[in-house]
N, C-alpha and C. Protein backbone atom coordinates (compact mmCIF):
# COMPACT_ATOMS: atom_id res chain seq x y z
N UNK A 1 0.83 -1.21 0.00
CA UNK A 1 0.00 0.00 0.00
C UNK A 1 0.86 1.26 0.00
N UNK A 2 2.04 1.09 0.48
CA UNK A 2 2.66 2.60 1.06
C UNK A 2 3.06 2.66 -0.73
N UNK A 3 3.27 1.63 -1.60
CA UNK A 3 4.78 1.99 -2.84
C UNK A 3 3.14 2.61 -3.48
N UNK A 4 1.96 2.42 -3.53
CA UNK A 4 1.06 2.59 -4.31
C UNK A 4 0.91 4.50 -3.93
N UNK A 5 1.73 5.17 -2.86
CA UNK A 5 1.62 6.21 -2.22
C UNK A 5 2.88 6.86 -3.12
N UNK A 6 3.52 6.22 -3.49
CA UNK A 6 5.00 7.09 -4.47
C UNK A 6 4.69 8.38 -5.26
N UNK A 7 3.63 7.91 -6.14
CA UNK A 7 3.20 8.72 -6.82
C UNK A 7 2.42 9.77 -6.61
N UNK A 8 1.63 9.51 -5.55
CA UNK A 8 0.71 10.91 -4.81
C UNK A 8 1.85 11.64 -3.94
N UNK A 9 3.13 11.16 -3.42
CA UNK A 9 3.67 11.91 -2.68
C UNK A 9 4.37 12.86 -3.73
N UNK A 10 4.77 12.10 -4.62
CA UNK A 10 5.79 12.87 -5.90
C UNK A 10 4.78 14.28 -6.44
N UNK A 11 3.69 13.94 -7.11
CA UNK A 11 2.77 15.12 -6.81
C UNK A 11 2.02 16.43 -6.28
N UNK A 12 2.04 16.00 -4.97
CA UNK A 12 2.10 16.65 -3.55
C UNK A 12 3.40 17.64 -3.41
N UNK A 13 4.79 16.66 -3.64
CA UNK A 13 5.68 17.44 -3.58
C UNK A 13 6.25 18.76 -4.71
N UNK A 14 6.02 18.07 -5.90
CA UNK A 14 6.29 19.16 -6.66
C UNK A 14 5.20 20.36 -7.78
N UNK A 15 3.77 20.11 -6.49
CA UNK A 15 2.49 21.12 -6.86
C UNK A 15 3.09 22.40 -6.25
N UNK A 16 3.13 23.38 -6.65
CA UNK A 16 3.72 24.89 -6.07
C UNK A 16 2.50 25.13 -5.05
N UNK A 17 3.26 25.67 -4.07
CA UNK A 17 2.28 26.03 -2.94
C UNK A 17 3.47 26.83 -1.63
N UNK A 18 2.93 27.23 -0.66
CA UNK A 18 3.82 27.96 0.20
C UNK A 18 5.02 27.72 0.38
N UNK A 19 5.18 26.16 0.50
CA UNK A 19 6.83 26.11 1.03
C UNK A 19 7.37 26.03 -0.54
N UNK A 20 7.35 26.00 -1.73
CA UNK A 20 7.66 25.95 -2.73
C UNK A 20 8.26 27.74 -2.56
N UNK A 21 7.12 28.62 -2.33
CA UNK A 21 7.75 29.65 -2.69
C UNK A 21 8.45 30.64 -1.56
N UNK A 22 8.22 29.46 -0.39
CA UNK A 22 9.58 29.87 0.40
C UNK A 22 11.41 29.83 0.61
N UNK A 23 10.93 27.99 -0.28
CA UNK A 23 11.98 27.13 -0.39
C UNK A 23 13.13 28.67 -1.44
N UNK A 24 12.66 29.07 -2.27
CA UNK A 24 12.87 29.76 -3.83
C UNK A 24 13.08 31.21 -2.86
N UNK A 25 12.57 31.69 -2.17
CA UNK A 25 12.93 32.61 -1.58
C UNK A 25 14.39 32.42 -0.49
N UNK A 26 13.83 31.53 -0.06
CA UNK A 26 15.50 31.07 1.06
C UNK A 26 16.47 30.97 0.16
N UNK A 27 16.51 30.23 -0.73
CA UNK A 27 17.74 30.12 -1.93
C UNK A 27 17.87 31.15 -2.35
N UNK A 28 17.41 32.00 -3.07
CA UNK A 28 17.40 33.31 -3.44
C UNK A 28 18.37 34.31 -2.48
N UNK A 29 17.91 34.52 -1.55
CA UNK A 29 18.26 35.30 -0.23
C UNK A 29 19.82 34.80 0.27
N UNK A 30 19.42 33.45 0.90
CA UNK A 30 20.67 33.27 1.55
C UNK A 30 21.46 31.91 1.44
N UNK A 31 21.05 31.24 0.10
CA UNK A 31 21.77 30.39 -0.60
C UNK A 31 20.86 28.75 0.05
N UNK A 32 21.87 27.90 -1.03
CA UNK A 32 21.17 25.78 -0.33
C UNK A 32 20.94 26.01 0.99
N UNK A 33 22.30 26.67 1.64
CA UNK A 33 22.09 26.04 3.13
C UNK A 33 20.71 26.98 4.10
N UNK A 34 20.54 28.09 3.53
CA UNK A 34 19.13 28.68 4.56
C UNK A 34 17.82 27.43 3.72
N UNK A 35 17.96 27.24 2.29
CA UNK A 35 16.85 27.13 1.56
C UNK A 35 16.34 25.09 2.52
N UNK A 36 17.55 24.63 2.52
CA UNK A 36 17.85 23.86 3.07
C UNK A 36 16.91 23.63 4.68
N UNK A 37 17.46 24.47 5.77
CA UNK A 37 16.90 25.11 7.14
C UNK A 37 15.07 25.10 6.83
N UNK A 38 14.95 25.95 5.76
CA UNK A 38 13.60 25.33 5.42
C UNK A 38 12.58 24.75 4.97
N UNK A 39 13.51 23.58 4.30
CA UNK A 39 13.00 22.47 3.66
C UNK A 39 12.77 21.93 5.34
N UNK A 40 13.87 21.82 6.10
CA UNK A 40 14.03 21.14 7.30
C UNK A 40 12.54 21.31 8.05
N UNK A 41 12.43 22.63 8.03
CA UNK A 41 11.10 23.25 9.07
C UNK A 41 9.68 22.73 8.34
N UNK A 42 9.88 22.86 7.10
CA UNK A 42 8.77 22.32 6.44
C UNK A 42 8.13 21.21 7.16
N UNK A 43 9.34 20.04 6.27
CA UNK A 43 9.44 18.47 6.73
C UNK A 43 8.87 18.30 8.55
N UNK A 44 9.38 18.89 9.28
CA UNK A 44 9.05 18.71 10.57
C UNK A 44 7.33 18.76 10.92
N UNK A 45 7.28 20.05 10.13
CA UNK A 45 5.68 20.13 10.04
C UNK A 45 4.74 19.41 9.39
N UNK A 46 4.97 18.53 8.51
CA UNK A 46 4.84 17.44 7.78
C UNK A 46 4.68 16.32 8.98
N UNK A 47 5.77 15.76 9.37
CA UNK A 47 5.95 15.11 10.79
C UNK A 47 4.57 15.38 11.95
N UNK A 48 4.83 16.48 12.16
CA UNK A 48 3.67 16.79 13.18
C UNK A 48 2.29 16.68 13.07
N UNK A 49 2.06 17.00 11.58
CA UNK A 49 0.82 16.77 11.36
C UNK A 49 0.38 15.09 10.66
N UNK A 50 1.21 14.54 10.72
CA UNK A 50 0.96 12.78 10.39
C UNK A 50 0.70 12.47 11.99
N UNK A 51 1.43 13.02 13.15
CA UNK A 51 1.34 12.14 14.25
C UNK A 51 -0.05 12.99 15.00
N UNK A 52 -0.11 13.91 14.54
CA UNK A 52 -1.83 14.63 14.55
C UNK A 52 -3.10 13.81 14.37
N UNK A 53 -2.61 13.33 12.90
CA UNK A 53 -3.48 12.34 12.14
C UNK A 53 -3.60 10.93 13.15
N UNK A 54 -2.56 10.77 13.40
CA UNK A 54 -2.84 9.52 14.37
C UNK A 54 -3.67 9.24 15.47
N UNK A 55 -3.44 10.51 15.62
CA UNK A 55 -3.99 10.42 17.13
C UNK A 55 -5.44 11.35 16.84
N UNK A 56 -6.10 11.39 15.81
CA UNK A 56 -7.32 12.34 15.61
C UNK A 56 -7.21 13.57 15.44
N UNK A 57 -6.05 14.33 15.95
CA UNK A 57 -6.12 15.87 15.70
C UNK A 57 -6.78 16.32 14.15
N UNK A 58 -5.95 15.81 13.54
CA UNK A 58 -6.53 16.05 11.75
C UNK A 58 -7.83 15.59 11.97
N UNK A 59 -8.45 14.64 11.81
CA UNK A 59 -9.66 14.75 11.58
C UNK A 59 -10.58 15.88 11.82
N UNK A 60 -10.09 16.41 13.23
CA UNK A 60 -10.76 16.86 13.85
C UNK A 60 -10.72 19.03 13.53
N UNK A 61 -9.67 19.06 13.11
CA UNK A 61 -9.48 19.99 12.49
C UNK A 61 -9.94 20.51 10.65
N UNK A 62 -10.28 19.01 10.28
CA UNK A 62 -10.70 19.16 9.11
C UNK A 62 -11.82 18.85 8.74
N UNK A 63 -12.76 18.40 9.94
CA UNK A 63 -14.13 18.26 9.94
C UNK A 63 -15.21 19.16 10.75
N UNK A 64 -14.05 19.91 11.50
CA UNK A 64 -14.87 20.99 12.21
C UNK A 64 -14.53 22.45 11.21
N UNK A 65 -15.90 23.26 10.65
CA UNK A 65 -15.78 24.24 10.01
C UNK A 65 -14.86 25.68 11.10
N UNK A 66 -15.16 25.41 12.40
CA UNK A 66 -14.56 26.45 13.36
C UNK A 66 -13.40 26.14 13.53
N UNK A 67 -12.47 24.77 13.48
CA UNK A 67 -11.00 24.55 13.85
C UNK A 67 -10.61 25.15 12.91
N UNK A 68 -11.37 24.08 11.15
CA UNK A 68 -10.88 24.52 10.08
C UNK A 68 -10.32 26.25 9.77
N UNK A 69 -11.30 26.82 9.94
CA UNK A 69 -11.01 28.10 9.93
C UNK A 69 -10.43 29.21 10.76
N UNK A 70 -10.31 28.46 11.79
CA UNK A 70 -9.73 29.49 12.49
C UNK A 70 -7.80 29.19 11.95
N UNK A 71 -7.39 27.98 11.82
CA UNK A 71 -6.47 27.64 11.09
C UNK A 71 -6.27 27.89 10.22
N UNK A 72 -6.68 27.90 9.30
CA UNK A 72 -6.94 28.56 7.92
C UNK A 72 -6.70 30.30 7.74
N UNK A 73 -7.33 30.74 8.78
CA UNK A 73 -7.16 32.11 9.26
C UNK A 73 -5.55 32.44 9.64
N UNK A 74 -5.15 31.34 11.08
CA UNK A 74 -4.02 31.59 11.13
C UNK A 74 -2.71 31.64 10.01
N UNK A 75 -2.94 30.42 8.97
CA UNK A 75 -2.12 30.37 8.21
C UNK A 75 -2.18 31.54 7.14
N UNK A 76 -3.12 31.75 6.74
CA UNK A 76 -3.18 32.89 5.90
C UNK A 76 -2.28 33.99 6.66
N UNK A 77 -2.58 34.53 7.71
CA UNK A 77 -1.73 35.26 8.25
C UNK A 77 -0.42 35.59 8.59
N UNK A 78 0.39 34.31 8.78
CA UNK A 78 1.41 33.65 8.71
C UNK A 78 1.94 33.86 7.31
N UNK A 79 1.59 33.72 6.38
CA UNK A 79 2.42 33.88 4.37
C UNK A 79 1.72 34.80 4.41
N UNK A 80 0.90 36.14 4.89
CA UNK A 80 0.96 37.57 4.12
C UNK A 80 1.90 38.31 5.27
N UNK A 81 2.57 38.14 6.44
CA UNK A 81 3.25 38.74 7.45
C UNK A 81 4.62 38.23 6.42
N UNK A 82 4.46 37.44 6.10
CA UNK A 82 6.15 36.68 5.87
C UNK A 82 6.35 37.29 4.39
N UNK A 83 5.11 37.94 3.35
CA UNK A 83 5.34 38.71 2.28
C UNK A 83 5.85 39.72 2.40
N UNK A 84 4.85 40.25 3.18
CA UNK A 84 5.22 41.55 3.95
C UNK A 84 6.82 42.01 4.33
N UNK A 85 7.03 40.91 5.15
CA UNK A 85 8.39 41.14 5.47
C UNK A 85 9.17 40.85 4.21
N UNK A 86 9.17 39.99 3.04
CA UNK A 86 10.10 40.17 2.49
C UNK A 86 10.25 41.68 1.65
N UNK A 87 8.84 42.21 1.60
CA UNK A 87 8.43 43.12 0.59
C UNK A 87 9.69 44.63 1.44
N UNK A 88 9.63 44.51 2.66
CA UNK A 88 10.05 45.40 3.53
C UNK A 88 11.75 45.42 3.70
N UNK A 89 12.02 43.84 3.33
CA UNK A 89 13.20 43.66 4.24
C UNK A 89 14.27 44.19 3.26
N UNK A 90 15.60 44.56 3.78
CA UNK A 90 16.63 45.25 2.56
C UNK A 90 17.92 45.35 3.35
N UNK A 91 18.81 45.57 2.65
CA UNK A 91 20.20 45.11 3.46
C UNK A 91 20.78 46.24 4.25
N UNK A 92 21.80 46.18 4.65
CA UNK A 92 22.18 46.95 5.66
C UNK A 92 22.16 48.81 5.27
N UNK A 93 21.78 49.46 5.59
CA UNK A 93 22.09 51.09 5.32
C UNK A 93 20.79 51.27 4.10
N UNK A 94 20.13 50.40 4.17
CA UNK A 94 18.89 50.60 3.01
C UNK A 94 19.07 50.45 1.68
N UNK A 95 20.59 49.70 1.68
CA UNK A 95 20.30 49.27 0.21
C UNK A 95 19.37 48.23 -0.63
N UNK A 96 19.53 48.50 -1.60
CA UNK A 96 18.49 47.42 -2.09
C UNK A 96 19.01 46.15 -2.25
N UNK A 97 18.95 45.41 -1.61
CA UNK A 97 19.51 43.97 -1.43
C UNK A 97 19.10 43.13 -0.59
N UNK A 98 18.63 42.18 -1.22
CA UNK A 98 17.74 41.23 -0.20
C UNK A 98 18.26 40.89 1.16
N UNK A 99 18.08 40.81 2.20
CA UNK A 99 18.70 40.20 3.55
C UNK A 99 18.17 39.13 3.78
N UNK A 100 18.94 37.49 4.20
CA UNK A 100 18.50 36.51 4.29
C UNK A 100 17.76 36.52 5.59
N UNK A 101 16.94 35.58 6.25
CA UNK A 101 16.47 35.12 7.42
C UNK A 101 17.79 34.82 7.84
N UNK A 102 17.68 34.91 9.09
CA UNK A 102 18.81 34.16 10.40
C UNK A 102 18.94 32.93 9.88
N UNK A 103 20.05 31.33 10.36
CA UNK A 103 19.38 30.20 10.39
C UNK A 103 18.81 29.77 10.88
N UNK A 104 18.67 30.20 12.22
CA UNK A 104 17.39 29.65 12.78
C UNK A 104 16.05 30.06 12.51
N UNK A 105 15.89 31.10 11.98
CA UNK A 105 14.80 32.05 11.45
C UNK A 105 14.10 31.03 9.99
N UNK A 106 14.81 30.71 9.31
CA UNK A 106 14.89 30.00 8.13
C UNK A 106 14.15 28.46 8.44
N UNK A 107 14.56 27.62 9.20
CA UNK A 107 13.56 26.51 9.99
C UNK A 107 12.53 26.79 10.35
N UNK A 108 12.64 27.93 11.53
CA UNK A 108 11.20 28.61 12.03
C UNK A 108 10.35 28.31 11.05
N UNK A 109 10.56 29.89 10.04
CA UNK A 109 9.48 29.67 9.21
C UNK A 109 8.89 28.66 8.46
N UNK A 110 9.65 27.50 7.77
CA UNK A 110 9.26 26.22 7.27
C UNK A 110 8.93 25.80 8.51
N UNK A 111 8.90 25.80 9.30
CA UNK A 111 8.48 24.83 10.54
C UNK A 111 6.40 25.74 10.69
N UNK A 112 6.71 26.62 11.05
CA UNK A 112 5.37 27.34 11.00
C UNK A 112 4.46 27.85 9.96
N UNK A 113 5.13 27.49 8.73
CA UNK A 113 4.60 27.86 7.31
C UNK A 113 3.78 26.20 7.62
N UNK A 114 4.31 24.75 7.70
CA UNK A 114 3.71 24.15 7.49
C UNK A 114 2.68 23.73 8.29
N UNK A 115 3.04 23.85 9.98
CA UNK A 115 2.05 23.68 10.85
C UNK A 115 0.94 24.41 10.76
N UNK A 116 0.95 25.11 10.01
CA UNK A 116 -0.33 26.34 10.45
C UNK A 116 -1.17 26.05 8.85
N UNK A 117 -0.58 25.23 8.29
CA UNK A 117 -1.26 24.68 6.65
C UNK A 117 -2.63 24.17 6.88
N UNK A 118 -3.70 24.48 7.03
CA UNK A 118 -4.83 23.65 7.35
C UNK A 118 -5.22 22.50 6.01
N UNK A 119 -4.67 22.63 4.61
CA UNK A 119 -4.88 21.80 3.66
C UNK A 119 -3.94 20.28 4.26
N UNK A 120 -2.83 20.60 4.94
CA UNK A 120 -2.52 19.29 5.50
C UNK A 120 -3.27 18.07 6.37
N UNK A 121 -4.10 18.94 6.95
CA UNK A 121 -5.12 18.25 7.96
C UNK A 121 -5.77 17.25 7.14
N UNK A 122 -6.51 18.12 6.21
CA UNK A 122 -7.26 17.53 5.03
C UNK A 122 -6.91 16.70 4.01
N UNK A 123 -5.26 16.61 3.81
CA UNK A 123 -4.76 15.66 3.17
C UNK A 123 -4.65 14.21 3.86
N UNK A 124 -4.29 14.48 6.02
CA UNK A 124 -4.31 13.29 5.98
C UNK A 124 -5.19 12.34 6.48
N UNK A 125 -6.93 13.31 6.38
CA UNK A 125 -7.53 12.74 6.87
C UNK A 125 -8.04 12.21 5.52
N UNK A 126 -8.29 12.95 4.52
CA UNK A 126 -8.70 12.57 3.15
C UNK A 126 -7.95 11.36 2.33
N UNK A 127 -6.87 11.69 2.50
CA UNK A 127 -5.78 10.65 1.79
C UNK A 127 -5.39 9.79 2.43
N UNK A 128 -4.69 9.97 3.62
CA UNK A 128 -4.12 9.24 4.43
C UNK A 128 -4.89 7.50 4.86
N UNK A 129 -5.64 7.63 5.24
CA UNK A 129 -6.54 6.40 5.61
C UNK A 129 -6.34 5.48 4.43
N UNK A 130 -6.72 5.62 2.86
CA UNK A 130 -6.50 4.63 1.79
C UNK A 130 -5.11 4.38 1.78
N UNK A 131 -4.32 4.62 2.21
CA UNK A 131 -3.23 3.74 2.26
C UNK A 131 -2.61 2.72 3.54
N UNK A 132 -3.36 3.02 4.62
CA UNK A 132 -3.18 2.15 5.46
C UNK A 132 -3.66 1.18 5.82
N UNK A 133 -3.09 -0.19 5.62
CA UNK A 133 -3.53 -1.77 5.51
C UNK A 133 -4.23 -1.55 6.44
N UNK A 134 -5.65 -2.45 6.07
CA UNK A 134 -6.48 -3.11 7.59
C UNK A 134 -5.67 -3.56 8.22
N UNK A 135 -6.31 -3.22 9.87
CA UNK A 135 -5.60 -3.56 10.51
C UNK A 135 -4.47 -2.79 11.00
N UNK A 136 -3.30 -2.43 10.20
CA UNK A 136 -2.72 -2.22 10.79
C UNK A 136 -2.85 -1.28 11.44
N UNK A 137 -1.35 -1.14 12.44
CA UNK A 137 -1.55 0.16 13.30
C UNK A 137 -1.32 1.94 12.70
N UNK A 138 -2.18 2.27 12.95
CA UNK A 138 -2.42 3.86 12.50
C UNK A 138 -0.75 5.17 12.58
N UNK A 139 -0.01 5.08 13.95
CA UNK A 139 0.77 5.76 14.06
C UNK A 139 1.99 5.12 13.23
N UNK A 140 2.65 4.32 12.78
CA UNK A 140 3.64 3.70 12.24
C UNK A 140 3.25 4.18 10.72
N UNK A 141 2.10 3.72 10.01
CA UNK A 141 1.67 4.25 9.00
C UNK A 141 1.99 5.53 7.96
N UNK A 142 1.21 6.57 9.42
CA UNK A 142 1.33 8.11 9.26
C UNK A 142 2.73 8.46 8.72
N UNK A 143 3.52 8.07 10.00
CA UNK A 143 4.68 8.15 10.09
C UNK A 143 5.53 7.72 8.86
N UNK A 144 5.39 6.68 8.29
CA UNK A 144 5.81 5.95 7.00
C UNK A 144 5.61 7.28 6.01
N UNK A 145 4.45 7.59 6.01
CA UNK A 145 3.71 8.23 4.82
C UNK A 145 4.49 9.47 4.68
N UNK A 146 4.24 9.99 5.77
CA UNK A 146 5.35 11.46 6.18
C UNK A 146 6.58 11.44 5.60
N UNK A 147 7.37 10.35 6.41
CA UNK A 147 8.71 10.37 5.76
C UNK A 147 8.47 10.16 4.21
N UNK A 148 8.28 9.32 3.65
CA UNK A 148 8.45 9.12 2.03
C UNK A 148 8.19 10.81 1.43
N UNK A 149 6.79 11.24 2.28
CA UNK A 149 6.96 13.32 1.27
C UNK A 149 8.30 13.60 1.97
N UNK A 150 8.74 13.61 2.85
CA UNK A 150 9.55 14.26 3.25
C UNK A 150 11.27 14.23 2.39
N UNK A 151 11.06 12.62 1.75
CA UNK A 151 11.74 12.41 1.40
C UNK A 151 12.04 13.01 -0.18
N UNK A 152 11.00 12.67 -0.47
CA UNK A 152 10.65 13.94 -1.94
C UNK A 152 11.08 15.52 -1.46
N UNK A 153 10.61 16.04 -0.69
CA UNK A 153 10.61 16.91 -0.26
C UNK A 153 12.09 17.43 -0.43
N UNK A 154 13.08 16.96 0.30
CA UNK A 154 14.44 16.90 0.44
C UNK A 154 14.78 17.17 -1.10
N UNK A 155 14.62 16.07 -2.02
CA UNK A 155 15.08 15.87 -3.11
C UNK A 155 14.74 17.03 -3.91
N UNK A 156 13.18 17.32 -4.25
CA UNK A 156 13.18 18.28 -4.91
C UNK A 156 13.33 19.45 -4.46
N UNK A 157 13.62 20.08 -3.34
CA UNK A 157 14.05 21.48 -2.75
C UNK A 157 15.27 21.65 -2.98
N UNK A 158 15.65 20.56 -2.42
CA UNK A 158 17.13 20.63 -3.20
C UNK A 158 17.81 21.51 -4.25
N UNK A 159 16.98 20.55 -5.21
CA UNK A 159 17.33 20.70 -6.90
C UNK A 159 16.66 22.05 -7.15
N UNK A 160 16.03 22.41 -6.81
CA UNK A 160 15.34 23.84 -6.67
C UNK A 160 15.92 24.95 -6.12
N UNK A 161 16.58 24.60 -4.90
CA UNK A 161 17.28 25.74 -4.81
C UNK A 161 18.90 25.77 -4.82
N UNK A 162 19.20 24.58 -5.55
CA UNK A 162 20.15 24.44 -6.52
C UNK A 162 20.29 25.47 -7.73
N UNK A 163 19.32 25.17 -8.58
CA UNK A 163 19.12 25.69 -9.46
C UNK A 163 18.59 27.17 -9.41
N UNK A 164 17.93 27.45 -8.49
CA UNK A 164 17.72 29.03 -8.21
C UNK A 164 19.02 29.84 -7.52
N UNK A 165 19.90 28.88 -6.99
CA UNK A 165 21.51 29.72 -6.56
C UNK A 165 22.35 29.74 -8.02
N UNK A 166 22.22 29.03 -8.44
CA UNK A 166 22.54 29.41 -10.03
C UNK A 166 22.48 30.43 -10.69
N UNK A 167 20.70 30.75 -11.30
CA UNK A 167 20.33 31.61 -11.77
C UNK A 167 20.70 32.80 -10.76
N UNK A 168 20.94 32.90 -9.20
CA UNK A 168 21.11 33.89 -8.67
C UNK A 168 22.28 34.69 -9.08
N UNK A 169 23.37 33.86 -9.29
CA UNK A 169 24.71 34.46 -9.56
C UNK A 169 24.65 34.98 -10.79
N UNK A 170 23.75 34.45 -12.16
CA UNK A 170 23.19 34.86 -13.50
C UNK A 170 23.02 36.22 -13.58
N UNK A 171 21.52 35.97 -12.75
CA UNK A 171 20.64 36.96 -13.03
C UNK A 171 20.22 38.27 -11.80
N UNK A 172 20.29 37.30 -11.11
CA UNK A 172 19.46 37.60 -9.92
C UNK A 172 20.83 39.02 -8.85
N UNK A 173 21.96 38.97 -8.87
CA UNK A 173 22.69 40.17 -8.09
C UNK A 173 22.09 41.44 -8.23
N UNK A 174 22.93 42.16 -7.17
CA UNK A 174 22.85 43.90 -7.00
C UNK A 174 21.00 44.00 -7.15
N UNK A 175 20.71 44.56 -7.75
CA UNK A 175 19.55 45.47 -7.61
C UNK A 175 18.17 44.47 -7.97
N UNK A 176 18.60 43.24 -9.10
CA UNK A 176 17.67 42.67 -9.14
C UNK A 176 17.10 41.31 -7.91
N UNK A 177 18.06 41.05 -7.41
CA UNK A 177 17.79 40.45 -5.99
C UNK A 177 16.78 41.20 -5.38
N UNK A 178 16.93 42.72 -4.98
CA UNK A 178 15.44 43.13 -4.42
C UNK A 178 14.14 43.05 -5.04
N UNK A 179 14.39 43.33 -6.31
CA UNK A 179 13.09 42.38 -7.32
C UNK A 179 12.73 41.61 -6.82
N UNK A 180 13.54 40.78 -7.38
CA UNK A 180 13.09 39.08 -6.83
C UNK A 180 12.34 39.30 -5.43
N UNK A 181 13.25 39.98 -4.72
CA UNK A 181 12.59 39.79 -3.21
C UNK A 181 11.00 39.92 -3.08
N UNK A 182 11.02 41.12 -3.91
CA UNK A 182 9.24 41.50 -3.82
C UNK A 182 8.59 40.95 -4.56
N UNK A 183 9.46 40.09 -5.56
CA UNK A 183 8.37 39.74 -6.11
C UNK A 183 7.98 38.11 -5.24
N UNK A 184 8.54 37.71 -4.91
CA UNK A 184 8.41 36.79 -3.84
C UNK A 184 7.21 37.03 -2.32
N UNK A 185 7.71 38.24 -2.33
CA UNK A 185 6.44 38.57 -1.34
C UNK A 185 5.57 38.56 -1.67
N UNK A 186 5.29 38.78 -2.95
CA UNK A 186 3.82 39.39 -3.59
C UNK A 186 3.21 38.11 -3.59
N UNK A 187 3.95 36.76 -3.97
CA UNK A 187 3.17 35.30 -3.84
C UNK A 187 3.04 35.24 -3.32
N UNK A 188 3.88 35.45 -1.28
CA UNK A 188 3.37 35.17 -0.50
C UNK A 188 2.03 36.01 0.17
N UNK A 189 1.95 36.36 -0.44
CA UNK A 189 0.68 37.44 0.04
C UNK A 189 -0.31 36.64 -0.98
N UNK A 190 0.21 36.61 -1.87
CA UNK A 190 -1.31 36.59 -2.70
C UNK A 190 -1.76 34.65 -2.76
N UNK A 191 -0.69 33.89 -1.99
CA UNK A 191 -1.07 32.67 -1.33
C UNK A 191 -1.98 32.97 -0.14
N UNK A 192 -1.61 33.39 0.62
CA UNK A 192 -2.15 34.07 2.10
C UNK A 192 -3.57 34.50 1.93
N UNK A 193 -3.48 35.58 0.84
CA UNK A 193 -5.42 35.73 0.14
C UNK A 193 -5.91 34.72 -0.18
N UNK A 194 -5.72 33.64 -0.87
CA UNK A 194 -6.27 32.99 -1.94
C UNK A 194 -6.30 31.64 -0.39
N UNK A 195 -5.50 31.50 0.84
CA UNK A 195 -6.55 30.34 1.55
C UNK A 195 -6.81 31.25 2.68
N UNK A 196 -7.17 32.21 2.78
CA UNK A 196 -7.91 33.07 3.38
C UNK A 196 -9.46 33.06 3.14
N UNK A 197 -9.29 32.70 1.91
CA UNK A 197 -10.36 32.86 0.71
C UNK A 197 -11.32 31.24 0.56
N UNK A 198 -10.05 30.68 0.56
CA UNK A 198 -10.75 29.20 0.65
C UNK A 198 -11.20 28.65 1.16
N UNK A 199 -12.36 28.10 0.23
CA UNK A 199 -13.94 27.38 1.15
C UNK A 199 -13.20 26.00 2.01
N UNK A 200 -13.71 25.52 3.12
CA UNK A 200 -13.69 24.50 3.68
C UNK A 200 -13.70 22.91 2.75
């Protein structure tokens, strides 16, 4: 059941959505190793919300319209503060130059970009269950399931912000790095609207 899960995780992982355009922002900013920090924070949140699932939290967050949303609420808030800030942030003496997150700042946010995802809830109460054998036990499962995105996860962030430290040295120096920056915010904001926005 779990190898029949390869392909929904591969999916999952490389559909653009918040940590996609955080992952691209960390690389951007402050190279693999921040973009890296929040692949890490992501993944963790990934983690947390499988052992959620285990134990009912997900369900229960994705079947109640008031958890749902008040989560939903939070997260929205969470990627238009974090636009915001990139839209704001600039390097030392006000030049125009992107400033990375701290490293620990860089986890944080993948760590709280994903916990506060209310579409996760809904993935593993929706998805999650068809892949786990009768019978077996529920927390080992989750857990299985988690790691394998996580493991995607790794791989394609990677290569992503591989390839976006690339183009950085290309394209992306001096003045157009603050571009980029805002224009990075502007997704994260206009992610932040759009599940602000979204029905239950």
């Amino acid at each position: 059941m779990l190898l029949a899960f390869v392909p929904v995780a591969a999916v999952l992982t490389i559909t653009p959505g918040p940590a996609t355009a955080l992952v691209v922002r960390s690389a951007a900013a402050g190279g693999r190793g921040h973009a890296l920090r929040t692949t890490c924070g992501n993944s963790l949140g990934v983690l947390a919300w499988a052992v959620l699932a285990a134990l009912g939290v997900a369900a229960v967050v994705a079947t109640s319209v008031e958890a749902f949303t008040v989560l939903k609420l939070v997260g929205a808030l969470v990627l238009v503060v974090l636009g915001v800030n990139a839209l704001r942030r600039r390097g030392a003496g006000g030049e125009e130059r992107a400033r990375p997150l701290p490293p620990g700042g860089a986890l944080r946010t993948g760590l709280l970009t994903s916990v506060s995802n209310p579409k996760l809830a809904v993935f593993f109460v929706a998805l999650f269950p068809q892949f786990v054998p009768d019978g077996a036990p529920v927390l080992p499962a989750a857990l299985s399931i988690a790691a394998m995105i996580v493991v995607f996860d790794l791989i394609w962030y990677s290569v992503l912000a591989y390839l976006v430290t690339r183009a950085k040295r290309a394209f992306v120096e001096g003045p157009w790095m603050a571009r980029f920056e805002r224009l990075t915010g502007c997704v994260l904001i206009g992610l932040g609207a759009r599940l602000a926005l979204a029905r239950h």
